[in-house]
C-alpha atoms as a PDB file:
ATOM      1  CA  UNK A   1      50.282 100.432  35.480  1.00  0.00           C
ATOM      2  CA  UNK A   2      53.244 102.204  33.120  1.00  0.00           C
ATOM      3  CA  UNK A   3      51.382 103.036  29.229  1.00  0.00           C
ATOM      4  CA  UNK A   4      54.346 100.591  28.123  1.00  0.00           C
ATOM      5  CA  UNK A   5      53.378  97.703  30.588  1.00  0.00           C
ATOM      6  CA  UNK A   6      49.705  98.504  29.234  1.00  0.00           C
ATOM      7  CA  UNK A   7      50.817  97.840  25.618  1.00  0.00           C
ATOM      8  CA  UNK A   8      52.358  94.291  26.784  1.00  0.00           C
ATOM      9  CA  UNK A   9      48.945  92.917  27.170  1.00  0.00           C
ATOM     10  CA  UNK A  10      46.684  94.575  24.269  1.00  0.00           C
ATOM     11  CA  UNK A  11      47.658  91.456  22.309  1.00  0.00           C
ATOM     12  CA  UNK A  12      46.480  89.165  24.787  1.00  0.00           C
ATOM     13  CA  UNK A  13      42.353  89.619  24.680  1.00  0.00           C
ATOM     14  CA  UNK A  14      42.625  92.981  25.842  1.00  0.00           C
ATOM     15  CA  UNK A  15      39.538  94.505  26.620  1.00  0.00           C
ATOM     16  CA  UNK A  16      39.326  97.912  25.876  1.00  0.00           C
ATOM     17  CA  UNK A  17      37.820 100.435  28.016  1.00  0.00           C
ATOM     18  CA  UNK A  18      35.156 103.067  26.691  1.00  0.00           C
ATOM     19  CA  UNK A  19      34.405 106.946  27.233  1.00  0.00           C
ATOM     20  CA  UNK A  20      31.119 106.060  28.998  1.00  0.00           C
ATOM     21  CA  UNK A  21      32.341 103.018  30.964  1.00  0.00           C
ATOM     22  CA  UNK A  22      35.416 104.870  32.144  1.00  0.00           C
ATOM     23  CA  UNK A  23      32.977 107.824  33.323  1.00  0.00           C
ATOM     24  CA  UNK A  24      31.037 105.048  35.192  1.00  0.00           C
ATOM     25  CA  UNK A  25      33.754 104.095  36.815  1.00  0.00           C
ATOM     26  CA  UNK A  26      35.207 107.015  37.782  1.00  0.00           C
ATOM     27  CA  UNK A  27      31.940 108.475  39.437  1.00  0.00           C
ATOM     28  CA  UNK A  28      31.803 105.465  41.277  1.00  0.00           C
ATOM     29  CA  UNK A  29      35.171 105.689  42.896  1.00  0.00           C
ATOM     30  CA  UNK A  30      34.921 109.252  43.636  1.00  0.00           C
ATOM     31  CA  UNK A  31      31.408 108.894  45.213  1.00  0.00           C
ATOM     32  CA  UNK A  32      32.082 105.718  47.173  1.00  0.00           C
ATOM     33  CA  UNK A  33      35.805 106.096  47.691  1.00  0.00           C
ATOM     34  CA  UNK A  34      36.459 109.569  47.562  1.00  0.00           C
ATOM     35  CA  UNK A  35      39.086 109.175  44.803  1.00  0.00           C
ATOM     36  CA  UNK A  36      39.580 111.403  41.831  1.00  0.00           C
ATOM     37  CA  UNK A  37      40.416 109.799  37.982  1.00  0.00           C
ATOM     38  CA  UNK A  38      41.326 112.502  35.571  1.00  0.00           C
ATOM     39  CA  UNK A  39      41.230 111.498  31.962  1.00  0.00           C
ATOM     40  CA  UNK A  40      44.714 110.184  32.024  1.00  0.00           C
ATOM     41  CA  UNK A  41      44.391 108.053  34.474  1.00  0.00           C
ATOM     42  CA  UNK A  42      41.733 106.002  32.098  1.00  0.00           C
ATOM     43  CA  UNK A  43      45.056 103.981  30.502  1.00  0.00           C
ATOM     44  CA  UNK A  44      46.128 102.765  33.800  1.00  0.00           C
ATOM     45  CA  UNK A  45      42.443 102.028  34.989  1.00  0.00           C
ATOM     46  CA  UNK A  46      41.709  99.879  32.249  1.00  0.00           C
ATOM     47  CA  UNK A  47      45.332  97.940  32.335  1.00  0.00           C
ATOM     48  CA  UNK A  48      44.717  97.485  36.403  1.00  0.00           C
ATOM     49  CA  UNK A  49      41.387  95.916  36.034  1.00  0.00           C
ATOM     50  CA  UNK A  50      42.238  93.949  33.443  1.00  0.00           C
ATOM     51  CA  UNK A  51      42.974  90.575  35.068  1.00  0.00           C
ATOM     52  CA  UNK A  52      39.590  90.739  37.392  1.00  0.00           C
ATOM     53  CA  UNK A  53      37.845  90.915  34.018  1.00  0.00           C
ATOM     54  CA  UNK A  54      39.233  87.861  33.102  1.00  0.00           C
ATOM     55  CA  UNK A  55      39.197  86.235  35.995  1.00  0.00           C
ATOM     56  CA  UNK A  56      35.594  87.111  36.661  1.00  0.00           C
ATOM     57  CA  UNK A  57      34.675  86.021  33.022  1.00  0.00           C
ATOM     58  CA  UNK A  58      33.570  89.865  32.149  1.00  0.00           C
ATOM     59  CA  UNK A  59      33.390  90.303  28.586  1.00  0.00           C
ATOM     60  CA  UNK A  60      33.482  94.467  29.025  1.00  0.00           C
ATOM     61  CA  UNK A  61      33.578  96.875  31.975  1.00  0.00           C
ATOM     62  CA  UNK A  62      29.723  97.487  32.090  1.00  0.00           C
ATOM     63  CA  UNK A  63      29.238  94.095  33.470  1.00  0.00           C
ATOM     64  CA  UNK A  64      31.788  94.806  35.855  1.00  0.00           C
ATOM     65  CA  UNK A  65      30.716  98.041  37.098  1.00  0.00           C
ATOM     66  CA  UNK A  66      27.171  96.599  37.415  1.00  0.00           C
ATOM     67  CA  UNK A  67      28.843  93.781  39.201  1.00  0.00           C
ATOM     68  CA  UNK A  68      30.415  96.269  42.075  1.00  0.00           C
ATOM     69  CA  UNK A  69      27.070  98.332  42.246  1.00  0.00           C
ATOM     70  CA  UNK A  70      25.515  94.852  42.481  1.00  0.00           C
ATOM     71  CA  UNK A  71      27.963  93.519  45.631  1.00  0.00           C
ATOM     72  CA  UNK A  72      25.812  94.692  48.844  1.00  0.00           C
ATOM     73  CA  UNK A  73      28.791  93.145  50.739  1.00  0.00           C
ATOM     74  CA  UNK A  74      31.477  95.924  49.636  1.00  0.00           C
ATOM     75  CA  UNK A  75      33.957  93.029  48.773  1.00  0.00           C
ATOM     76  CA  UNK A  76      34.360  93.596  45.221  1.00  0.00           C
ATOM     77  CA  UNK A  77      34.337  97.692  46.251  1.00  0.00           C
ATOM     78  CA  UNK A  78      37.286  97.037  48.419  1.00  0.00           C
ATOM     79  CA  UNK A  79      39.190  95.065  45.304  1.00  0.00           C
ATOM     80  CA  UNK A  80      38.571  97.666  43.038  1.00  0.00           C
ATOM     81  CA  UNK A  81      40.242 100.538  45.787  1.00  0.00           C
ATOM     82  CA  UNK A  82      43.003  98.200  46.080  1.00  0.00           C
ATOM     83  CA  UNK A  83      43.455  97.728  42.390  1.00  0.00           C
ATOM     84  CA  UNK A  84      43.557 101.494  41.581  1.00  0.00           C
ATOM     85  CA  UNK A  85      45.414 102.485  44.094  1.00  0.00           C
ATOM     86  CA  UNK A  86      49.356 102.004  44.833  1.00  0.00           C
ATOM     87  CA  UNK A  87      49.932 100.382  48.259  1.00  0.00           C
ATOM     88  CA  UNK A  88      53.934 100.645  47.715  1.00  0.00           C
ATOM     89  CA  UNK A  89      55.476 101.253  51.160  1.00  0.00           C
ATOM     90  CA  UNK A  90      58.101 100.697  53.717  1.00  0.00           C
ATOM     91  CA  UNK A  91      59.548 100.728  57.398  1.00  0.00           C
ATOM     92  CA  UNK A  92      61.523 104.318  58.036  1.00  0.00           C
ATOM     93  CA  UNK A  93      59.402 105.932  55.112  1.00  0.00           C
ATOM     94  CA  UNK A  94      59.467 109.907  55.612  1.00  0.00           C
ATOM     95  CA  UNK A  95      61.777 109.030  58.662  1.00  0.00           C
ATOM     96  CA  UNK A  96      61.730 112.274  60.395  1.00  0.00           C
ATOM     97  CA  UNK A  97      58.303 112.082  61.032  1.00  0.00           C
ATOM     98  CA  UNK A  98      59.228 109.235  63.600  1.00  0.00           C
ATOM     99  CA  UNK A  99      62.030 111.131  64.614  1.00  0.00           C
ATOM    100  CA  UNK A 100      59.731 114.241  65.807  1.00  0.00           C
ATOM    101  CA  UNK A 101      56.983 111.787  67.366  1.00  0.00           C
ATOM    102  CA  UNK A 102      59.947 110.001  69.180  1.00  0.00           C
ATOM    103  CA  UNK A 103      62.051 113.056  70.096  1.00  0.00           C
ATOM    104  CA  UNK A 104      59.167 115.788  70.539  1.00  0.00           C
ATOM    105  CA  UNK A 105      55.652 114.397  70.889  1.00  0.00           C
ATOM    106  CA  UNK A 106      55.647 111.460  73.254  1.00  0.00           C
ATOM    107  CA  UNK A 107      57.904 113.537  75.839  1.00  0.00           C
ATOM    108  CA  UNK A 108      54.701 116.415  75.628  1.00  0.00           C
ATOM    109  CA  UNK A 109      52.614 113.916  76.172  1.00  0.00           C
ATOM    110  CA  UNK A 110      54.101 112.042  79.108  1.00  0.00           C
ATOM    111  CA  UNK A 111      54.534 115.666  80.769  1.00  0.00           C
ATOM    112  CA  UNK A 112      51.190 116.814  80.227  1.00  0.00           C
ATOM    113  CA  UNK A 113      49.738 112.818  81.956  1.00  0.00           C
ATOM    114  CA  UNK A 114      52.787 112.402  83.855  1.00  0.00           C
ATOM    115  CA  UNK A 115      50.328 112.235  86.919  1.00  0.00           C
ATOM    116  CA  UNK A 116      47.182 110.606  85.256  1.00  0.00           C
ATOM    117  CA  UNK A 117      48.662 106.693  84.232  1.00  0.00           C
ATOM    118  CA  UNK A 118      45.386 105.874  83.374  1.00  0.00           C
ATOM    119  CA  UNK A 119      45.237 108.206  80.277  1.00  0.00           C
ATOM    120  CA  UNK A 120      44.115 106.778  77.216  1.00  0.00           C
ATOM    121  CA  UNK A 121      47.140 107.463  74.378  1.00  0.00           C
ATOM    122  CA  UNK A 122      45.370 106.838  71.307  1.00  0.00           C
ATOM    123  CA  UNK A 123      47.798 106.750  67.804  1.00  0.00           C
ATOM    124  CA  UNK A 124      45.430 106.425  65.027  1.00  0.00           C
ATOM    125  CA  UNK A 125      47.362 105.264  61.227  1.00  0.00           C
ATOM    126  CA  UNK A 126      44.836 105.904  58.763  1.00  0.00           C
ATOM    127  CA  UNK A 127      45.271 104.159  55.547  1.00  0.00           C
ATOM    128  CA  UNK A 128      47.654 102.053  57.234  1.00  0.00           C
ATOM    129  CA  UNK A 129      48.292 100.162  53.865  1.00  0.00           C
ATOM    130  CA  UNK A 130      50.341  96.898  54.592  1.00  0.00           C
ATOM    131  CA  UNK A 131      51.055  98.030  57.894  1.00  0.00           C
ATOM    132  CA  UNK A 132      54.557  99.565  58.085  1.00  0.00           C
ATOM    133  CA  UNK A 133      54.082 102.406  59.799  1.00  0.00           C
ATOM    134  CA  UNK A 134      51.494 101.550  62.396  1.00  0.00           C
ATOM    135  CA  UNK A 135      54.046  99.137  63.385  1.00  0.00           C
ATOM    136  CA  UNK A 136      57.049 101.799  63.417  1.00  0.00           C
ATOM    137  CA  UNK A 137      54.814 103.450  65.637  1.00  0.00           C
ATOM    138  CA  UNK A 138      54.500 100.960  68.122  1.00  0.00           C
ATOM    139  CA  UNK A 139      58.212  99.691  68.023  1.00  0.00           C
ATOM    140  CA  UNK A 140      58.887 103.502  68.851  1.00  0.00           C
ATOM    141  CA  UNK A 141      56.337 103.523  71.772  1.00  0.00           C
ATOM    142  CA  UNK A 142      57.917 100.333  73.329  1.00  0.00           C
ATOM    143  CA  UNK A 143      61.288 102.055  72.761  1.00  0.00           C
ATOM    144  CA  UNK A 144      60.509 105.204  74.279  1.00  0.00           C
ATOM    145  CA  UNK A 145      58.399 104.079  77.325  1.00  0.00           C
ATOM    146  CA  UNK A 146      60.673 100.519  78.156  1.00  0.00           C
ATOM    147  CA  UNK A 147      59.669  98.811  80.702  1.00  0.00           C
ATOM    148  CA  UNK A 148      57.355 101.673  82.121  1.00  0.00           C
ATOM    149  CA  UNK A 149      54.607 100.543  78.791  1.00  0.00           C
ATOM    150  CA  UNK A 150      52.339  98.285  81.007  1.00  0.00           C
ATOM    151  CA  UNK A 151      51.772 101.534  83.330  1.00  0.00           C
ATOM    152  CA  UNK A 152      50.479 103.038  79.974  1.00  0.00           C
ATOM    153  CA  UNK A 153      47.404 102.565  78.194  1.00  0.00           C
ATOM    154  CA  UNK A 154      48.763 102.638  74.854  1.00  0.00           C
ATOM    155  CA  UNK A 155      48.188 101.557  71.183  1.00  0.00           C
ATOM    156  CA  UNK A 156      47.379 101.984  67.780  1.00  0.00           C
ATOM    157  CA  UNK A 157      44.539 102.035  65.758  1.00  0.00           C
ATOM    158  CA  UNK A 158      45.304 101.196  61.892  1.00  0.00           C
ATOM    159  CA  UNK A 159      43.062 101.437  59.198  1.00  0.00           C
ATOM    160  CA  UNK A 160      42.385 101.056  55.634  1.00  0.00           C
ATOM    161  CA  UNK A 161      39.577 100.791  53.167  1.00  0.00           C
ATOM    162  CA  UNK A 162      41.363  97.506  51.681  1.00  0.00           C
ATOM    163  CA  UNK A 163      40.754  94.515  53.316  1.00  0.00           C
ATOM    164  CA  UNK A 164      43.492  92.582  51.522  1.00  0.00           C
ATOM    165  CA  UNK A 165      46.611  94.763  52.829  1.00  0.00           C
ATOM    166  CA  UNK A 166      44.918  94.658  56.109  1.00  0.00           C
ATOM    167  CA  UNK A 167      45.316  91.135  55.926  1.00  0.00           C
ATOM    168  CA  UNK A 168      48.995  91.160  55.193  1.00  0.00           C
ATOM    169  CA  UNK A 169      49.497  93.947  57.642  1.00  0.00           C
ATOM    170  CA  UNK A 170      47.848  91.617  60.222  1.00  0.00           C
ATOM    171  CA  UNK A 171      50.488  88.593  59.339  1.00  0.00           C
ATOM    172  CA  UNK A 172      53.411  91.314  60.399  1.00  0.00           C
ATOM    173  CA  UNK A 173      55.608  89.441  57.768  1.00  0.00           C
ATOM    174  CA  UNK A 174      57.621  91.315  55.330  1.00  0.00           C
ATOM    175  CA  UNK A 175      60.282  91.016  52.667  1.00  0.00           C
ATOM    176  CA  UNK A 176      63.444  92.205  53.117  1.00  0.00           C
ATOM    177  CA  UNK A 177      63.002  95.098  50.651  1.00  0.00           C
ATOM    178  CA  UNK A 178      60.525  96.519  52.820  1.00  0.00           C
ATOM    179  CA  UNK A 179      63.021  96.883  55.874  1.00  0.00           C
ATOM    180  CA  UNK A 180      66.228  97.825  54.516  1.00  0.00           C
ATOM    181  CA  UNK A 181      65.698 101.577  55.628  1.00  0.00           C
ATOM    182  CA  UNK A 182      64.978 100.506  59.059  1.00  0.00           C
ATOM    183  CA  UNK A 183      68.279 100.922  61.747  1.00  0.00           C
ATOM    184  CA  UNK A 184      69.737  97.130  62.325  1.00  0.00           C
ATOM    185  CA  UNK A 185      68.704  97.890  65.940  1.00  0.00           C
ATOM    186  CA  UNK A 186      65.123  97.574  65.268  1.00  0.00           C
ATOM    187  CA  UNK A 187      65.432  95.095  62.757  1.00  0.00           C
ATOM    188  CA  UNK A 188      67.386  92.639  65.260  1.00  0.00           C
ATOM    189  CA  UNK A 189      65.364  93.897  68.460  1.00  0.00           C
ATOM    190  CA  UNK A 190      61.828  93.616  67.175  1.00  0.00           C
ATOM    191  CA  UNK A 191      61.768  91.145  64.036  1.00  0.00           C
ATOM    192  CA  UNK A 192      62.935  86.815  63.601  1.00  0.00           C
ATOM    193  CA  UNK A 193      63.869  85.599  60.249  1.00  0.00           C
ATOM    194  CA  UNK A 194      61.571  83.576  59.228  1.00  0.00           C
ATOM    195  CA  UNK A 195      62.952  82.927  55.638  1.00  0.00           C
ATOM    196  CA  UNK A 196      66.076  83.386  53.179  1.00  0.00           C
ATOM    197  CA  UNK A 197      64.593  86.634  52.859  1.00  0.00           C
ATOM    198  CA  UNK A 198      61.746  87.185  55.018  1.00  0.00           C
ATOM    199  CA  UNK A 199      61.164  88.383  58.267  1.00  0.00           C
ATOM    200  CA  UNK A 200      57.916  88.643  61.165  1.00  0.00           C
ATOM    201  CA  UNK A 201      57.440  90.976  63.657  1.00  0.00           C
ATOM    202  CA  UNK A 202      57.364  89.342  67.639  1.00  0.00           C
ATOM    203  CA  UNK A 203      54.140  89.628  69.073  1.00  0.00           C
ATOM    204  CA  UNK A 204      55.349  91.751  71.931  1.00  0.00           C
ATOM    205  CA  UNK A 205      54.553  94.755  68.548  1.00  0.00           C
ATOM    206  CA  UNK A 206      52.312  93.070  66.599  1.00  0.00           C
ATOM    207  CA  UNK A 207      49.514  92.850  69.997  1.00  0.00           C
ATOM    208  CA  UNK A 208      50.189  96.429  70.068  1.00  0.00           C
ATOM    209  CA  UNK A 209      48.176  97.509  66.878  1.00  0.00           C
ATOM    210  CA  UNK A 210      44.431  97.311  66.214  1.00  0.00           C
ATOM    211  CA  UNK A 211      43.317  96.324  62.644  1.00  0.00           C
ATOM    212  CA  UNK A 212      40.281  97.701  61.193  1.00  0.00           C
ATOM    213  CA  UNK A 213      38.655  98.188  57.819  1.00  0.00           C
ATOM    214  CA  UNK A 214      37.317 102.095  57.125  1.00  0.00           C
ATOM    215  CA  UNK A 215      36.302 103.965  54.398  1.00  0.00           C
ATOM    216  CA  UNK A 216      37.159 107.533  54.134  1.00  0.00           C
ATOM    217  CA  UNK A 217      34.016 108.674  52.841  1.00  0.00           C
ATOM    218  CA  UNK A 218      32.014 107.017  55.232  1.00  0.00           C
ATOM    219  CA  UNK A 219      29.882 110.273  56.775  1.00  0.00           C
ATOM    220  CA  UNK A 220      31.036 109.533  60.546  1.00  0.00           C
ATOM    221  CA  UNK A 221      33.693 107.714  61.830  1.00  0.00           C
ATOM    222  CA  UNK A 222      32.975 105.591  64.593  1.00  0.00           C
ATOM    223  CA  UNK A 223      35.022 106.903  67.527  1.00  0.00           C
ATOM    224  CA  UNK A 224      33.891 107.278  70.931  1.00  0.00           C
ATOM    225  CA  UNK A 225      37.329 109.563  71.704  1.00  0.00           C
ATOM    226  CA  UNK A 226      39.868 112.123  70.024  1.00  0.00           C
ATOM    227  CA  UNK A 227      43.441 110.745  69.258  1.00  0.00           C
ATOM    228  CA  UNK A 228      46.345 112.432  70.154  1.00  0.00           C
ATOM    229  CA  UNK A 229      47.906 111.627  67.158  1.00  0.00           C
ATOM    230  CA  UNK A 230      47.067 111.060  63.366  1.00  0.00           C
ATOM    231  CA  UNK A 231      49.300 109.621  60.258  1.00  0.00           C
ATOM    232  CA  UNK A 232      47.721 109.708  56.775  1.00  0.00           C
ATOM    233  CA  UNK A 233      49.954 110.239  54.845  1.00  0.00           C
ATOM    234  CA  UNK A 234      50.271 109.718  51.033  1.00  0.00           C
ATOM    235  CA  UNK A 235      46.984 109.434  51.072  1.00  0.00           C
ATOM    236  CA  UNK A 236      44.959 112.031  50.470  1.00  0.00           C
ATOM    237  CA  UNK A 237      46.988 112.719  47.052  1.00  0.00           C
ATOM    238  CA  UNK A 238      44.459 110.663  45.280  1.00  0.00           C
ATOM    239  CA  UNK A 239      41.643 113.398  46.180  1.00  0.00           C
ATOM    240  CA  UNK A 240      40.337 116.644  44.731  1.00  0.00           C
ATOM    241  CA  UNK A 241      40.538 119.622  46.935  1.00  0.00           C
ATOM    242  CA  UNK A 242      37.069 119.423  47.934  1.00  0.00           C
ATOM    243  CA  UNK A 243      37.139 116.280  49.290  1.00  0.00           C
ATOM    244  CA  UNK A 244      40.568 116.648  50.895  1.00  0.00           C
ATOM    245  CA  UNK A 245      38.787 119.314  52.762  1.00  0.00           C
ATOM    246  CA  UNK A 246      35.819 117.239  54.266  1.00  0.00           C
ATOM    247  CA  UNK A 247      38.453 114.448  55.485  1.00  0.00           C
ATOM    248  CA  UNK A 248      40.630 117.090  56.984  1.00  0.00           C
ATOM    249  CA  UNK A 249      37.459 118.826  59.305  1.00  0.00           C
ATOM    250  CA  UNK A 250      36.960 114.762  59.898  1.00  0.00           C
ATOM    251  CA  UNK A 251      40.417 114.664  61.412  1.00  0.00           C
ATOM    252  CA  UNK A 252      40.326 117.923  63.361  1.00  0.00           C
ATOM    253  CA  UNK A 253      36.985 116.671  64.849  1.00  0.00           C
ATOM    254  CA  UNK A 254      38.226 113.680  65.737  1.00  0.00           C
ATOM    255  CA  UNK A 255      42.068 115.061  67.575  1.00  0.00           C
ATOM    256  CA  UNK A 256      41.887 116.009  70.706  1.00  0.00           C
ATOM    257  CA  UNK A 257      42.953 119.912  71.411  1.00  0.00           C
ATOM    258  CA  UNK A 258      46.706 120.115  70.812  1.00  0.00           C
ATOM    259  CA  UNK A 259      46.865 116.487  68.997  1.00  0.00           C
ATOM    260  CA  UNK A 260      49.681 116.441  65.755  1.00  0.00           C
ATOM    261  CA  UNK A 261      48.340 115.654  62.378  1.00  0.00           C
ATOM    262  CA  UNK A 262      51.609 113.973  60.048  1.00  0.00           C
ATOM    263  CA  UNK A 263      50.655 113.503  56.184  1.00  0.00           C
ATOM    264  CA  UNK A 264      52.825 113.203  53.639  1.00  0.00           C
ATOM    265  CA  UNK A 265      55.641 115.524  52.375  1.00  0.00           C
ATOM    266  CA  UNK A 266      54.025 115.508  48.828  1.00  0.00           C
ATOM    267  CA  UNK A 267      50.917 116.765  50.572  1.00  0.00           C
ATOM    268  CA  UNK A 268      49.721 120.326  52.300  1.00  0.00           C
ATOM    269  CA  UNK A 269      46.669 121.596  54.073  1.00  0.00           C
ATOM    270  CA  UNK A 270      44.728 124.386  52.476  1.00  0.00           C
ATOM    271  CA  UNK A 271      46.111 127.458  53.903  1.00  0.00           C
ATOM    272  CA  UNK A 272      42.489 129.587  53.512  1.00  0.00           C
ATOM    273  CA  UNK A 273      40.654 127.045  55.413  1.00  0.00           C
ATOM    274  CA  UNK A 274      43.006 125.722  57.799  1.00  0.00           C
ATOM    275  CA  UNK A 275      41.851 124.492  61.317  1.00  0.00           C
ATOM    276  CA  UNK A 276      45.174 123.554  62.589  1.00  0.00           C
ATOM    277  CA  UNK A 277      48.799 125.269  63.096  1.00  0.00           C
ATOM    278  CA  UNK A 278      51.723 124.770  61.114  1.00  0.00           C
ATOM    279  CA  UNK A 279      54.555 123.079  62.844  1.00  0.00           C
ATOM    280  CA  UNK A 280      56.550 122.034  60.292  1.00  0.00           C
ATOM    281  CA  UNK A 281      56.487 120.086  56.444  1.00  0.00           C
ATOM    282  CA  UNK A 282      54.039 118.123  56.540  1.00  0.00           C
ATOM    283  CA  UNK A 283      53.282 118.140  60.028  1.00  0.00           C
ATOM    284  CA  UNK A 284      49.964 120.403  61.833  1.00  0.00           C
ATOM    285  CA  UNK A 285      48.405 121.121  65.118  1.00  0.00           C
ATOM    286  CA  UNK A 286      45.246 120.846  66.274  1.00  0.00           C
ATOM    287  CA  UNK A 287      44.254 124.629  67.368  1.00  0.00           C
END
C-alpha cells in the first residue's frame, strides 16, 4: 500500500506498528515464507494488515503475530503471504515467453518423444497467483498439439502458497482488464462471457491445470518426477540472494536434463553459482 494511501486511514483507529513488532513480523515471513522486509517496507506492512486487525478485533500486532504462530492449520499464515504480497497479473504478461515455449520448446519436445506417446509432459507454474499463466500455458498446448492432445499426456501443475488466489484461479473467471493483452483469437476460442464485463474459461482448459497449495520454503517438494518446464516468475523478487539460491538448486533438482526455467524479466540467476545455461532474458537451461 502507497505511504499516501497509508496516511488515508491513520485517522481512522489506526494502529500503529512498532520497531519490535515489525521485527517479529518480519522474521516470521522470512523464516516461514522465505520473504525479505527491509525497513521500508514496515509502512506498507502495517497499512496491509491493517483491516485483519480490525476485523480480528486485535488491539496491536503482538496479538496478531502470536495469533499466526498460534494457527497450527497455516490458514492465517497463508492470509498474511497474501496480504504482503502483490498478486497483480494478467493473460499475455511477458508475452515472449509464450512465444518461445510455443515457437521453440514444445517442437524440441515433440521431436525428442515423437516415438514415445506415452511420455509424461509435465509444465509446472509455480506461484501461479490467480492463475493467468498456467492457463496461457494450456490454451497454448491445445493450440499447438490440436486434435493430436488426447495422444499426449499433458498438463500443468500450478501452485501457490495462497490459498485464496488459488481459489479464484480455480473459478477460471476473470475481468476484462485481466485479458485485454490476450489476441481476440484466444479470447473468442477459449473463453464465454459470462457478464457485462466478465468472462470464464471452457472447461476443455480449465481440466487441463492442476491446483495445488505449496510453500516455497517447504525443505522438499513433493514430486515423484522432473518437469520439463518451469515458470516462476516475478516471484522470487521478494527474496534475498540467499534464499533465491536454495529455491533455484530446488528447481534444477526438480527439471529434468535439458528442461527451460522462465522467471521474470526483472529477475536473473546468480552468474557465480549458476547450474543452468543462459538462453536468453530471463530464460535458463537445465545443464
Amino acid at each position: 500500500m502507497p505511504a499516501d494511501t497509508d496516511k488515508m486511514f491513520k485517522g481512522l483507529n489506526w494502529i500503529e506498528i512498532g520497531d519490535e513488532e515489525f521485527d517479529l513480523i518480519r522474521k516470521l515471513v522470512y523464516s516461514k515464507l522465505g520473504i525479505n522486509l527491509t525497513d521500508e517496507k514496515k509502512s506498507l506492512v502495517a497499512g496491509r494488515l491493517q483491516k485483519i486487525l480490525k476485523d480480528l478485533n486485535f488491539k496491536n500486532f503482538k496479538a496478531y503475530y502470536d495469533f499466526v504462530i498460534g494457527d497450527s492449520t497455516g490458514d492465517s499464515l497463508s492470509t498474511l503471504a497474501n496480504k504482503i504480497t502483490t498478486n497483480h497479473t494478467f493473460f499475455y504478461r511477458e508475452n515472449d515467453h509464450f512465444s518461445y515455449f510455443f515457437d521453440n520448446v514444445l517442437p524440441e519436445i515433440v521431436k525428442k518423444h515423437q516415438n514415445n506417446r506415452n511420455f509424461d509432459l509435465r509444465i509446472w507454474s509455480a506461484g501461479c497467483s490467480s492463475g493467468e499463466e498456467p492457463y496461457m500455458l494450456a490454451i497454448l498446448l491445445l493450440e499447438y498439439f490440436k486434435d493430436d492432445y488426447k495422444n499426449w499426456d499433458a498438463g500443468i501443475l500450478a501452485t501457490d502458497i495462497s490459498e485464496k488466489v488459488l481459489a479464484i484461479a480455480k473459478t477460471g473467471i476473470y475481468n476484462f482488464d485481466r485479458l485485454k493483452d490476450l489476441p481476440e483469437y484466444y479470447l473468442k476460442k477459449y473463453f464465454k462471457k459470462t457478464g457485462a464485463d466478465e468472462y470464464e474459461l471452457i472447461d476443455k482448459v480449465k481440466k487441463e491445470v492442476t491446483y495445488r497449495h505449496l510453500n516455497f520454503m517447504s525443505a522438499v517438494f513433493p514430486f515423484k518426477k522432473p518437469f520439463d518446464v518451469i515458470f516462476c516468475r516475478n516471484v522470487m523478487i521478494y527474496f534475498d540472494n540467499p534464499t533465491r539460491e536454495v529455491l533455484v538448486r530446488k528447481f534444477w533438482e526438480n527439471l529434468a536434463v535439458g528442461g527451460y526455467l522462465f522467471i521474470g524479466h526483472s529477475e536473473s540467476l546468480n552468474k557465480s553459482k549458476i547450474l543452468f545455461e543462459y538462453v536468453k532474458p530471463a530464460l535458463y537451461r537445465k545443464i
